[in-house]
C-alpha atoms as a PDB file:
ATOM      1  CA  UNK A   1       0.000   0.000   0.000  1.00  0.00           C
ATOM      2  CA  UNK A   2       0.923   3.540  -1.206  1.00  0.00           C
ATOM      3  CA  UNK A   3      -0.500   6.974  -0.198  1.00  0.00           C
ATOM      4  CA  UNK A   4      -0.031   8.271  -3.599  1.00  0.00           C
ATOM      5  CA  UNK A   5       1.377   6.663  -7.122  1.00  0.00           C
ATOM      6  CA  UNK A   6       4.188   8.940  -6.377  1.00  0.00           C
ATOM      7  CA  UNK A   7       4.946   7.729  -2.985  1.00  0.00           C
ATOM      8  CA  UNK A   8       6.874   4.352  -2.157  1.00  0.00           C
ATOM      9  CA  UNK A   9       5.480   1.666  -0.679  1.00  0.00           C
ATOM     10  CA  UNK A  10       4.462   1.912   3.143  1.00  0.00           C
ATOM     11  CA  UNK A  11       3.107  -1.824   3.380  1.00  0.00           C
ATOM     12  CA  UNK A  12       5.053  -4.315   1.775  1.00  0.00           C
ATOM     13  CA  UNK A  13       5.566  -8.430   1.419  1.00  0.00           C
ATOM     14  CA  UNK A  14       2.548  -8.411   4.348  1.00  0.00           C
ATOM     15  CA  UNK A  15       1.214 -12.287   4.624  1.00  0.00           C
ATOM     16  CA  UNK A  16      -0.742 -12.875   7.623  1.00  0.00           C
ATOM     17  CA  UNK A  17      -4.627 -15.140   9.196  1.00  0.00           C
ATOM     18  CA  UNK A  18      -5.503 -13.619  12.096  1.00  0.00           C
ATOM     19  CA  UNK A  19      -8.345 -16.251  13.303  1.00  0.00           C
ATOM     20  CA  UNK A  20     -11.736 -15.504  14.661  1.00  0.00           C
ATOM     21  CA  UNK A  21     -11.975 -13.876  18.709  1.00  0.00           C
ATOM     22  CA  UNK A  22      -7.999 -13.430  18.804  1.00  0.00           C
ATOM     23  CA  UNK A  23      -6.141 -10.401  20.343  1.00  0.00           C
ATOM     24  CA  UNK A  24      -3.577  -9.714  18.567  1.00  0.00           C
ATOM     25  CA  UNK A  25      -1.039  -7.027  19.520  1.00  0.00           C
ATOM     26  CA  UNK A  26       0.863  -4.813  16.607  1.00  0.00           C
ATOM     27  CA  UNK A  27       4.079  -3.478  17.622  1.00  0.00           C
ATOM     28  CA  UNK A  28       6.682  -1.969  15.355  1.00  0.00           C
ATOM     29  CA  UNK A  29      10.723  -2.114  15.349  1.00  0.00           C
ATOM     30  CA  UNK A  30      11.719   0.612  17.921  1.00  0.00           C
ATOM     31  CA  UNK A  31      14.730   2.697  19.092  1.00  0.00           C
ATOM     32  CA  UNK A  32      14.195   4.226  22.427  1.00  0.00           C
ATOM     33  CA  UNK A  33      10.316   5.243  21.831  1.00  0.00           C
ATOM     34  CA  UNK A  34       8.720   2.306  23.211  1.00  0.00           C
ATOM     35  CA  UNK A  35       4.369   2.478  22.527  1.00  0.00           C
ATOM     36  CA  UNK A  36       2.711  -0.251  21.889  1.00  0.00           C
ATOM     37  CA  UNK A  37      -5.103  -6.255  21.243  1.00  0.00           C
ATOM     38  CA  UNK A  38      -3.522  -6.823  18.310  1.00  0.00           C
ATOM     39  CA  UNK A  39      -1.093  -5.195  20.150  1.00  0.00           C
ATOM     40  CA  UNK A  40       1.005  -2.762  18.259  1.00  0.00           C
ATOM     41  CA  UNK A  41       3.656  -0.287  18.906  1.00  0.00           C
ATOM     42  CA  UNK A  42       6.441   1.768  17.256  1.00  0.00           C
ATOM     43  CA  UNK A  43       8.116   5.060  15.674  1.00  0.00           C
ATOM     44  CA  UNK A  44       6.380   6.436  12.198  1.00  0.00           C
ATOM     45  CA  UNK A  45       6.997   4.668   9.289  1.00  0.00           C
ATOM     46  CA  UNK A  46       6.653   1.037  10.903  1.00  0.00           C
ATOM     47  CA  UNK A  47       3.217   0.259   9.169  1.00  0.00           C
ATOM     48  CA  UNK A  48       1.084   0.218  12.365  1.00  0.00           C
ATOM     49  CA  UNK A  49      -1.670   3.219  11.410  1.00  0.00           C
ATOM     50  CA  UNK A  50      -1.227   2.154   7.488  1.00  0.00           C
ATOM     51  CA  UNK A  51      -2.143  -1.517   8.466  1.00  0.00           C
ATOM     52  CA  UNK A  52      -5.971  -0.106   9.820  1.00  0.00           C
ATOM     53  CA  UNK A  53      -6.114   2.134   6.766  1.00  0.00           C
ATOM     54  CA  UNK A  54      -5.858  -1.148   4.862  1.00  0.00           C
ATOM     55  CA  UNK A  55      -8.893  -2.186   6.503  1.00  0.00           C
ATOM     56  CA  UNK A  56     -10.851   0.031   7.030  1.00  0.00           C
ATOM     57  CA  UNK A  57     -10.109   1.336   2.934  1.00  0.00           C
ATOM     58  CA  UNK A  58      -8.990   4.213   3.999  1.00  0.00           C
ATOM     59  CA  UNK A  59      -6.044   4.155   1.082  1.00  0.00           C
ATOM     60  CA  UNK A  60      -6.529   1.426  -1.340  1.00  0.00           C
ATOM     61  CA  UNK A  61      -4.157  -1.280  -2.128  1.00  0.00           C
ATOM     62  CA  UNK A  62      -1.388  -1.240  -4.766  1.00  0.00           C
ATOM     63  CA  UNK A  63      -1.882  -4.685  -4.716  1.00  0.00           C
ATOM     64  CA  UNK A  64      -2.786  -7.831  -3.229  1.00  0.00           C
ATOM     65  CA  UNK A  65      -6.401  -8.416  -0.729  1.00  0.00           C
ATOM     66  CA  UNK A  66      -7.734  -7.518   2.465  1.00  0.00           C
ATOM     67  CA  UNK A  67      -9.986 -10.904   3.415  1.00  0.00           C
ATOM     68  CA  UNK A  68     -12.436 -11.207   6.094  1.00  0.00           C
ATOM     69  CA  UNK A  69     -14.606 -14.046   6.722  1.00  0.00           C
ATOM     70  CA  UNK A  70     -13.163 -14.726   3.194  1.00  0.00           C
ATOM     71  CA  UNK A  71     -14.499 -11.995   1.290  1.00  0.00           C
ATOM     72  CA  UNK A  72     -11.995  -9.636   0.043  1.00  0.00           C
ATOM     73  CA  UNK A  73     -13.056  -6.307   1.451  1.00  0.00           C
ATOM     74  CA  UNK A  74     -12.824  -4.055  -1.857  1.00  0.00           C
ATOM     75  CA  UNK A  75     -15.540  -5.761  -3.042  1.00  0.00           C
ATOM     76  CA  UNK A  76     -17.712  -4.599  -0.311  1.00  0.00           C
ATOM     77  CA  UNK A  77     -19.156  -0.755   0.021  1.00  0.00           C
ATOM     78  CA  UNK A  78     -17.579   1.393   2.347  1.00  0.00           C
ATOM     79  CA  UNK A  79     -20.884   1.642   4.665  1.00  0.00           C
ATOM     80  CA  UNK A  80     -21.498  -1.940   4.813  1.00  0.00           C
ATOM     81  CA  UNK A  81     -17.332  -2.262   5.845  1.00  0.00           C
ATOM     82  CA  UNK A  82     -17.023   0.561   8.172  1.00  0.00           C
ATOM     83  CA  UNK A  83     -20.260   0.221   9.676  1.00  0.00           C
ATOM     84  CA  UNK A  84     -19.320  -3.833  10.575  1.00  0.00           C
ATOM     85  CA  UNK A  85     -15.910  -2.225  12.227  1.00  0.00           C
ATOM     86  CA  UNK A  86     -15.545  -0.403  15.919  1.00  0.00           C
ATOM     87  CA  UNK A  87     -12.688   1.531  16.011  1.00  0.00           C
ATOM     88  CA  UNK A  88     -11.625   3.800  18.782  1.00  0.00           C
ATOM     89  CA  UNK A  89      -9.168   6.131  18.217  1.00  0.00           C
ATOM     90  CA  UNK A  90      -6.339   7.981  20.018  1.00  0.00           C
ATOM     91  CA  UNK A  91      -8.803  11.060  19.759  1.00  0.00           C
ATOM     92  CA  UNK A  92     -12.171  10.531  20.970  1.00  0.00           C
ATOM     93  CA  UNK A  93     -14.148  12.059  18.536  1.00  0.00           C
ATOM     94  CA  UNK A  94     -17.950  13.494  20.344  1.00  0.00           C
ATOM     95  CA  UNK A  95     -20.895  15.577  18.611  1.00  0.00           C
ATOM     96  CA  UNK A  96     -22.512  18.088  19.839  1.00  0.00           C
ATOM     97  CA  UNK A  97     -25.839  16.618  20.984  1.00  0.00           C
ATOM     98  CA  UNK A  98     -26.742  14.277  24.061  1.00  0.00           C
ATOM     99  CA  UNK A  99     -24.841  11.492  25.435  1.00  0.00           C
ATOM    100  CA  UNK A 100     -27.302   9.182  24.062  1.00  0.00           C
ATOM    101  CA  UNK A 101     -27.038  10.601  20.656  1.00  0.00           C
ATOM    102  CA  UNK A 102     -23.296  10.353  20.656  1.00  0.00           C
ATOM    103  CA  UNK A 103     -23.733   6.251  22.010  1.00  0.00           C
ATOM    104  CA  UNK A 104     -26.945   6.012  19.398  1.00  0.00           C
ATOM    105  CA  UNK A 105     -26.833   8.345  16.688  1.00  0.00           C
ATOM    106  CA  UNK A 106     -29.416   5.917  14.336  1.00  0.00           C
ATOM    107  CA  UNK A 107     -31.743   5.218  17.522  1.00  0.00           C
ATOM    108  CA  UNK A 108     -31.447   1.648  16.914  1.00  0.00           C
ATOM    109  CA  UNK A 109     -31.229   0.340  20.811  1.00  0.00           C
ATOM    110  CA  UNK A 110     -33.074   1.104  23.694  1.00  0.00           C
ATOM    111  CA  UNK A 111     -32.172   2.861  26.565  1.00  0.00           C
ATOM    112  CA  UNK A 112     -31.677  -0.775  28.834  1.00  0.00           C
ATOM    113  CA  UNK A 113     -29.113  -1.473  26.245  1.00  0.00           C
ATOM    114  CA  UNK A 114     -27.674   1.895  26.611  1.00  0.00           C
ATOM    115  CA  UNK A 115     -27.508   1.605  30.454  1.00  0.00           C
ATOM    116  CA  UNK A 116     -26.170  -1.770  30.311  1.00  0.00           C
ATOM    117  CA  UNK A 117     -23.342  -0.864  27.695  1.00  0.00           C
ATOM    118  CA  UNK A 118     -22.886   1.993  29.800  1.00  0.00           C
ATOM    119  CA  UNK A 119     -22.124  -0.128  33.197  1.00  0.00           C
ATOM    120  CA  UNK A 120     -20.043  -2.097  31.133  1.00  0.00           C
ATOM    121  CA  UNK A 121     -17.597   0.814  30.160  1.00  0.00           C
ATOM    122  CA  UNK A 122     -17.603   1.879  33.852  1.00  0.00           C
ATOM    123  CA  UNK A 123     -19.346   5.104  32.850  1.00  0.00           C
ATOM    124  CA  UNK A 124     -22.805   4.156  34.318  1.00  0.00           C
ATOM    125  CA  UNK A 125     -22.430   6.278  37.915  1.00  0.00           C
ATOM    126  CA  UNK A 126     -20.828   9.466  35.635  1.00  0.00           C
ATOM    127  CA  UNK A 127     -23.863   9.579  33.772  1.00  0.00           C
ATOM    128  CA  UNK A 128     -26.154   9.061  36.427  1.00  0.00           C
ATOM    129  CA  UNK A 129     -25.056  11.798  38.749  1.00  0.00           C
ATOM    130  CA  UNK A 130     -25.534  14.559  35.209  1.00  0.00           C
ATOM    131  CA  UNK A 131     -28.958  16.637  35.739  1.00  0.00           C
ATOM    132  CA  UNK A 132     -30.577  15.010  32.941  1.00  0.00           C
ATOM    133  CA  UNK A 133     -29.101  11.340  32.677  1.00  0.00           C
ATOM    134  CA  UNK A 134     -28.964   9.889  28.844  1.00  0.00           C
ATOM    135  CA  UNK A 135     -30.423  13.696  27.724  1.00  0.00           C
ATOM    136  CA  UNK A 136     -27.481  15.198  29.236  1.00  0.00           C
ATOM    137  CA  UNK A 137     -25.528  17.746  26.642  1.00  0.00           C
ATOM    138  CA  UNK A 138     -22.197  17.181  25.167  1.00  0.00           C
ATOM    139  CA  UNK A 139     -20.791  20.351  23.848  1.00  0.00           C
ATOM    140  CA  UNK A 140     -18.605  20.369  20.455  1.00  0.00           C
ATOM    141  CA  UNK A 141     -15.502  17.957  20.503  1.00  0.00           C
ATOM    142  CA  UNK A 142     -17.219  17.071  24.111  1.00  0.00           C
ATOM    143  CA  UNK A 143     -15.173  19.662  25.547  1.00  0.00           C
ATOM    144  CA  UNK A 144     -17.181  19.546  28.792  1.00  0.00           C
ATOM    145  CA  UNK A 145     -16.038  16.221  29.630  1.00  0.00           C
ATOM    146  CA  UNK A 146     -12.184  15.140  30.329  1.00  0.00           C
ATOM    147  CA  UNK A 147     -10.399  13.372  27.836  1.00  0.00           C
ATOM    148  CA  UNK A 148     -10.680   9.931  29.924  1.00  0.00           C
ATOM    149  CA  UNK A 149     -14.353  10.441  30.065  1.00  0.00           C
ATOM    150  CA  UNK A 150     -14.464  11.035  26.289  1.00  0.00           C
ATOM    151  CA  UNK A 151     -12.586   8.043  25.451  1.00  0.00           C
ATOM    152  CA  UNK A 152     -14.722   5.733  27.537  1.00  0.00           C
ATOM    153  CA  UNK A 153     -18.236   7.245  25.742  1.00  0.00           C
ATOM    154  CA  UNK A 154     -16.342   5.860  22.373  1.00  0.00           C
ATOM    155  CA  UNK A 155     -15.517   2.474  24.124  1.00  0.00           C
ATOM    156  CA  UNK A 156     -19.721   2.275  24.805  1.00  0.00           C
ATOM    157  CA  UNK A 157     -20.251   3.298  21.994  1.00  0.00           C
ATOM    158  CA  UNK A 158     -18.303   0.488  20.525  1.00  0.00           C
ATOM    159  CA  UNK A 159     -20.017  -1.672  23.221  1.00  0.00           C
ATOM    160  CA  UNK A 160     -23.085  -0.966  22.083  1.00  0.00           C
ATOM    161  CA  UNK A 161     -22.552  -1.819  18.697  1.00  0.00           C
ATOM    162  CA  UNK A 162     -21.108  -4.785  19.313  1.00  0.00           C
ATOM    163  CA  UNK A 163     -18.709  -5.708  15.891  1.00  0.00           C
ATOM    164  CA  UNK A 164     -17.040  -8.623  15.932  1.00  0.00           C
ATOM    165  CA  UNK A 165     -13.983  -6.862  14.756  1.00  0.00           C
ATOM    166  CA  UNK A 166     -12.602  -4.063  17.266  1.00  0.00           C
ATOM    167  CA  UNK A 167      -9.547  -1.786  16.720  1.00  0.00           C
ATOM    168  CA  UNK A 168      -7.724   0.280  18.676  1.00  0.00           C
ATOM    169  CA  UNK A 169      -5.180   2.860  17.547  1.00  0.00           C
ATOM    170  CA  UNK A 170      -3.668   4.127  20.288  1.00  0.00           C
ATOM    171  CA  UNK A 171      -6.597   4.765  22.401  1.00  0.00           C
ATOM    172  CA  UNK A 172      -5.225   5.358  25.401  1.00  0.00           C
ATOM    173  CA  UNK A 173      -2.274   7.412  25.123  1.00  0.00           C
ATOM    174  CA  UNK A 174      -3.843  10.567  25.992  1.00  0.00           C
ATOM    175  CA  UNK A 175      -5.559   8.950  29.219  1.00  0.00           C
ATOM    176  CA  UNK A 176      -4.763   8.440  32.868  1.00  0.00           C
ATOM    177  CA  UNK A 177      -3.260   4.811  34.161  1.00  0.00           C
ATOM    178  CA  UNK A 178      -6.709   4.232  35.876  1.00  0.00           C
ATOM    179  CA  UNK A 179      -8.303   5.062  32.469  1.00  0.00           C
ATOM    180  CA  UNK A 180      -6.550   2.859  30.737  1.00  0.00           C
ATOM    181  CA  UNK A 181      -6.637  -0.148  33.068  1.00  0.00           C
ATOM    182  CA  UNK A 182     -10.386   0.513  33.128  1.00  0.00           C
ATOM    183  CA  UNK A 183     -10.073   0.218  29.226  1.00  0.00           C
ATOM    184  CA  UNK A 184      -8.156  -2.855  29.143  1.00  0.00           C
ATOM    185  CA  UNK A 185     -10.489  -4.651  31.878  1.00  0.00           C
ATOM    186  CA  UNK A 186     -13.531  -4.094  29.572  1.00  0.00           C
ATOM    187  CA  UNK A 187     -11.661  -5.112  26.309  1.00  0.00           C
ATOM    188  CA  UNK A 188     -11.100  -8.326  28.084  1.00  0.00           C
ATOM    189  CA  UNK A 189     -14.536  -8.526  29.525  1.00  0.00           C
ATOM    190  CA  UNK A 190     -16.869  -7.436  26.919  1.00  0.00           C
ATOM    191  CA  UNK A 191     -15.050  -8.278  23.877  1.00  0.00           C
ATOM    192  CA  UNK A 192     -14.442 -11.931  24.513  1.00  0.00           C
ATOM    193  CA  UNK A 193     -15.920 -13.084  21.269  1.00  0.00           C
ATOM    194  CA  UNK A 194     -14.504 -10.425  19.197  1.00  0.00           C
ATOM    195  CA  UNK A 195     -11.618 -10.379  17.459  1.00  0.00           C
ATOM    196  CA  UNK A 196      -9.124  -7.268  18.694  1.00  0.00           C
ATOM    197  CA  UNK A 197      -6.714  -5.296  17.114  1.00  0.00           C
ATOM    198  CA  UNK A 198      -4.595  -2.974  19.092  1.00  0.00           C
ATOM    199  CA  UNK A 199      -1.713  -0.121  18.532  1.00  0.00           C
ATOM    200  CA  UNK A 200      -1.325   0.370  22.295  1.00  0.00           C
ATOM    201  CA  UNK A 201       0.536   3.210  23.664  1.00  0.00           C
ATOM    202  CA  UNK A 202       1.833   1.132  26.640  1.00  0.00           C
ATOM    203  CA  UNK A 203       3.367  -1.944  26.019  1.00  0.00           C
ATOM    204  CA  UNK A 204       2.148  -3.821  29.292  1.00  0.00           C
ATOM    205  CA  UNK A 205      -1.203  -3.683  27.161  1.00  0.00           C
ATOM    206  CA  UNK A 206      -0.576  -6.656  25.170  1.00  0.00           C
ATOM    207  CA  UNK A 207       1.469  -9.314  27.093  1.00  0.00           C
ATOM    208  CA  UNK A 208      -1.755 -11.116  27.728  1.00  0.00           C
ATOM    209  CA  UNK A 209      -2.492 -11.147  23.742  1.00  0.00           C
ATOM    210  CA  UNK A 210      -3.132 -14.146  22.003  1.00  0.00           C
ATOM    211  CA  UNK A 211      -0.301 -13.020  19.579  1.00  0.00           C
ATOM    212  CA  UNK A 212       2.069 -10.290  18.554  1.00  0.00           C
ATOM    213  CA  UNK A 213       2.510  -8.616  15.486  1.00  0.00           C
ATOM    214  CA  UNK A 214       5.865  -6.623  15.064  1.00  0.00           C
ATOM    215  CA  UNK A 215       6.017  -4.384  12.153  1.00  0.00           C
ATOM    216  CA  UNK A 216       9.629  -3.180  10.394  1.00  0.00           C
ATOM    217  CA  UNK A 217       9.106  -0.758   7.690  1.00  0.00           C
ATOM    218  CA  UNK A 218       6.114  -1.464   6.461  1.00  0.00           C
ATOM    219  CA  UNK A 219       6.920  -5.553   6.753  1.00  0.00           C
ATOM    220  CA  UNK A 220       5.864  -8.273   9.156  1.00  0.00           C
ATOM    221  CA  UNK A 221       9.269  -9.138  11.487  1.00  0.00           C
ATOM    222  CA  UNK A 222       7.561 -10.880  13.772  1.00  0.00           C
ATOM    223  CA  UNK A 223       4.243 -13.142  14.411  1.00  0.00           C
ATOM    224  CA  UNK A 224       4.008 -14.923  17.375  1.00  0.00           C
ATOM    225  CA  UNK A 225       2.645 -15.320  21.223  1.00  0.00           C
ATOM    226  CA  UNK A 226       4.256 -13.166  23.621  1.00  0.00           C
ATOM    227  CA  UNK A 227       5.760 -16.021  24.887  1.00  0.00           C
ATOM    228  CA  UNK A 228       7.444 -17.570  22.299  1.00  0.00           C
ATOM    229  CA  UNK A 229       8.632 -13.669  21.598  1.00  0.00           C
ATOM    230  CA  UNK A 230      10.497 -12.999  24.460  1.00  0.00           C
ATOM    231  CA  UNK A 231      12.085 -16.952  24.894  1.00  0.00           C
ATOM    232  CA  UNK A 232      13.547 -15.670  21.572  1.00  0.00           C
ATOM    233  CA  UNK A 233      16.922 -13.780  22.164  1.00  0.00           C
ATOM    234  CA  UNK A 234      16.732 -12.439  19.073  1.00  0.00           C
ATOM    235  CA  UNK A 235      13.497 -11.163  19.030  1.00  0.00           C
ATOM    236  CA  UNK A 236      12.562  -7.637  18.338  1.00  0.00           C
ATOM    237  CA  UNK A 237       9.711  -7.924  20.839  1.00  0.00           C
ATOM    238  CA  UNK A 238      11.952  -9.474  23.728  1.00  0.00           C
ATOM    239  CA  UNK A 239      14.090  -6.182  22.902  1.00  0.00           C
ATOM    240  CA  UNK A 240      11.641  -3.309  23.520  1.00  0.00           C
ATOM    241  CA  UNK A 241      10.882  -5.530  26.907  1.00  0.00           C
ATOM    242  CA  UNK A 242      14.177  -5.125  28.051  1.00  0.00           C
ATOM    243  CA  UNK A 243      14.294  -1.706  27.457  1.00  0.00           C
ATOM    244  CA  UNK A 244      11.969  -1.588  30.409  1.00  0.00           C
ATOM    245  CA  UNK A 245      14.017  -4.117  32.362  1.00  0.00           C
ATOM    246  CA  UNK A 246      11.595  -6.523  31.360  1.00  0.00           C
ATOM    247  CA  UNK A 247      13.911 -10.353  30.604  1.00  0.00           C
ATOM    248  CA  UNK A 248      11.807 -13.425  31.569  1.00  0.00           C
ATOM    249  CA  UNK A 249       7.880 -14.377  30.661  1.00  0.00           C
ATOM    250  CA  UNK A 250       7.592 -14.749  34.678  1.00  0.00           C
ATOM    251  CA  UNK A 251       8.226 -10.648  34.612  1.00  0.00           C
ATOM    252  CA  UNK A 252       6.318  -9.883  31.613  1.00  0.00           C
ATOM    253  CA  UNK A 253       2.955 -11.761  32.837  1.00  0.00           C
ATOM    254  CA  UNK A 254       3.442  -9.879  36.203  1.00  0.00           C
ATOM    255  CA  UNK A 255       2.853  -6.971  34.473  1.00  0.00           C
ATOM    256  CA  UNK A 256      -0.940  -7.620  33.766  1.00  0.00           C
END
């Protein structure tokens, strides 16, 4: 993939199944800089960003497919794609409206399902306590909620809709610690049956993936569990780990 014909090639030589309900954690080769369901992490220019553009036909390909379920996605209109995708991004993006508009913009659930989804995202007593509950207002860009606030209305929002495919670009590196481990605790709980694909801002994020996807310009490095990545000496993964004094799996599964 290519941003324009005049531009090289930002994906390359990318061959990869990603099954059903997996987390799977995209990282790409770092230096010092250190970010990582996929879980994925790395300096511009690794791939990470380009590799949800792919799906989410964004920027078409130069060549080769996009498959889910089997069908190649460029056959497929862009509503009918997007609208089968959650993705919450490192900006929570609000209208300005009500909180239940902003959760529901096509009324198509009913307020139970809005409470519930709302409970789930640990949001339920915030909205409560507001004068006027669901009806409450949301000013433009929600700037009359914090930023941790704003990212968990996008995470019920997601919850709500309930795709079986979930992504993540860096969603919570503009949040607290206790914003983000509220975050990751839903992911887990909520999204069981989904499959989840993460570029994580903190790397202890996505040592409980399924697998790991490590990105080096625009190329798949690496493809495995966490564990086999850091038993791997040579592993790019094992690498950034021990740039946080991370060595052994015992220490990185402490971490979660």
């Amino acid at each position: 993939m290519r941003y324009r014909p005049d531009l090289p090639l930002v994906l390359h030589g990318i061959t990869a199944s990603i099954e059903a309900g997996e987390k799977i954690g995209i990282v790409g080769r770092t230096g010092a800089e250190v970010k990582v369901k996929i879980g994925i992490v790395g300096r511009t220019g690794a791939g990470k960003s380009s590799l949800i553009s792919t799906l989410l036909r964004l920027s078409e390909l130069d060549s080769g497919t996009v498959e889910v379920d089997g069908v190649d996605v460029s056959k497929l209109g862009l509503h009918t794609l997007r609208s089968s995708i959650s993705v919450i991004p490192q900006d929570p993006v609000l209208f300005q409206g009500t909180i239940r508009y902003n959760l529901d913009p096509f009324n198509e659930h009913s307020d139970e399902s809005v409470w519930a989804s709302l409970e789930q995202s640990h949001l339920k007593v915030t909205v409560s306590r507001l004068d006027h509950g669901l009806s409450s207002k949301v000013e433009a860009a929600g700037e009359n909620f914090s930023v941790g606030e704003r990212q968990l209305i996008c995470l019920t929002r997601a919850l709500l809709r309930n795709s079986k495919i979930l992504m993540l670009d860096e969603a919570t590196a503009s949040v607290d610690k206790e914003t983000d481990g509220l975050i990751q605790k839903t992911i887990q709980e909520a999204f069981v049956s989904s499959t989840v694909l993460t570029i994580a801002h903190r790397l202890n994020t996505i040592t409980n993936y399924d697998r790991i996807m490590v990105l080096d310009s625009g190329k798949v490095a690496e493809f495995a569990s966490p564990e086999e990545l850091m038993e791997n000496e040579s592993s790019m993964f094992r690498e950034m780990m021990s740039a946080m004094d991370i060595h052994t799996v015992q220490q990185m599964k402490a971490l979660t």
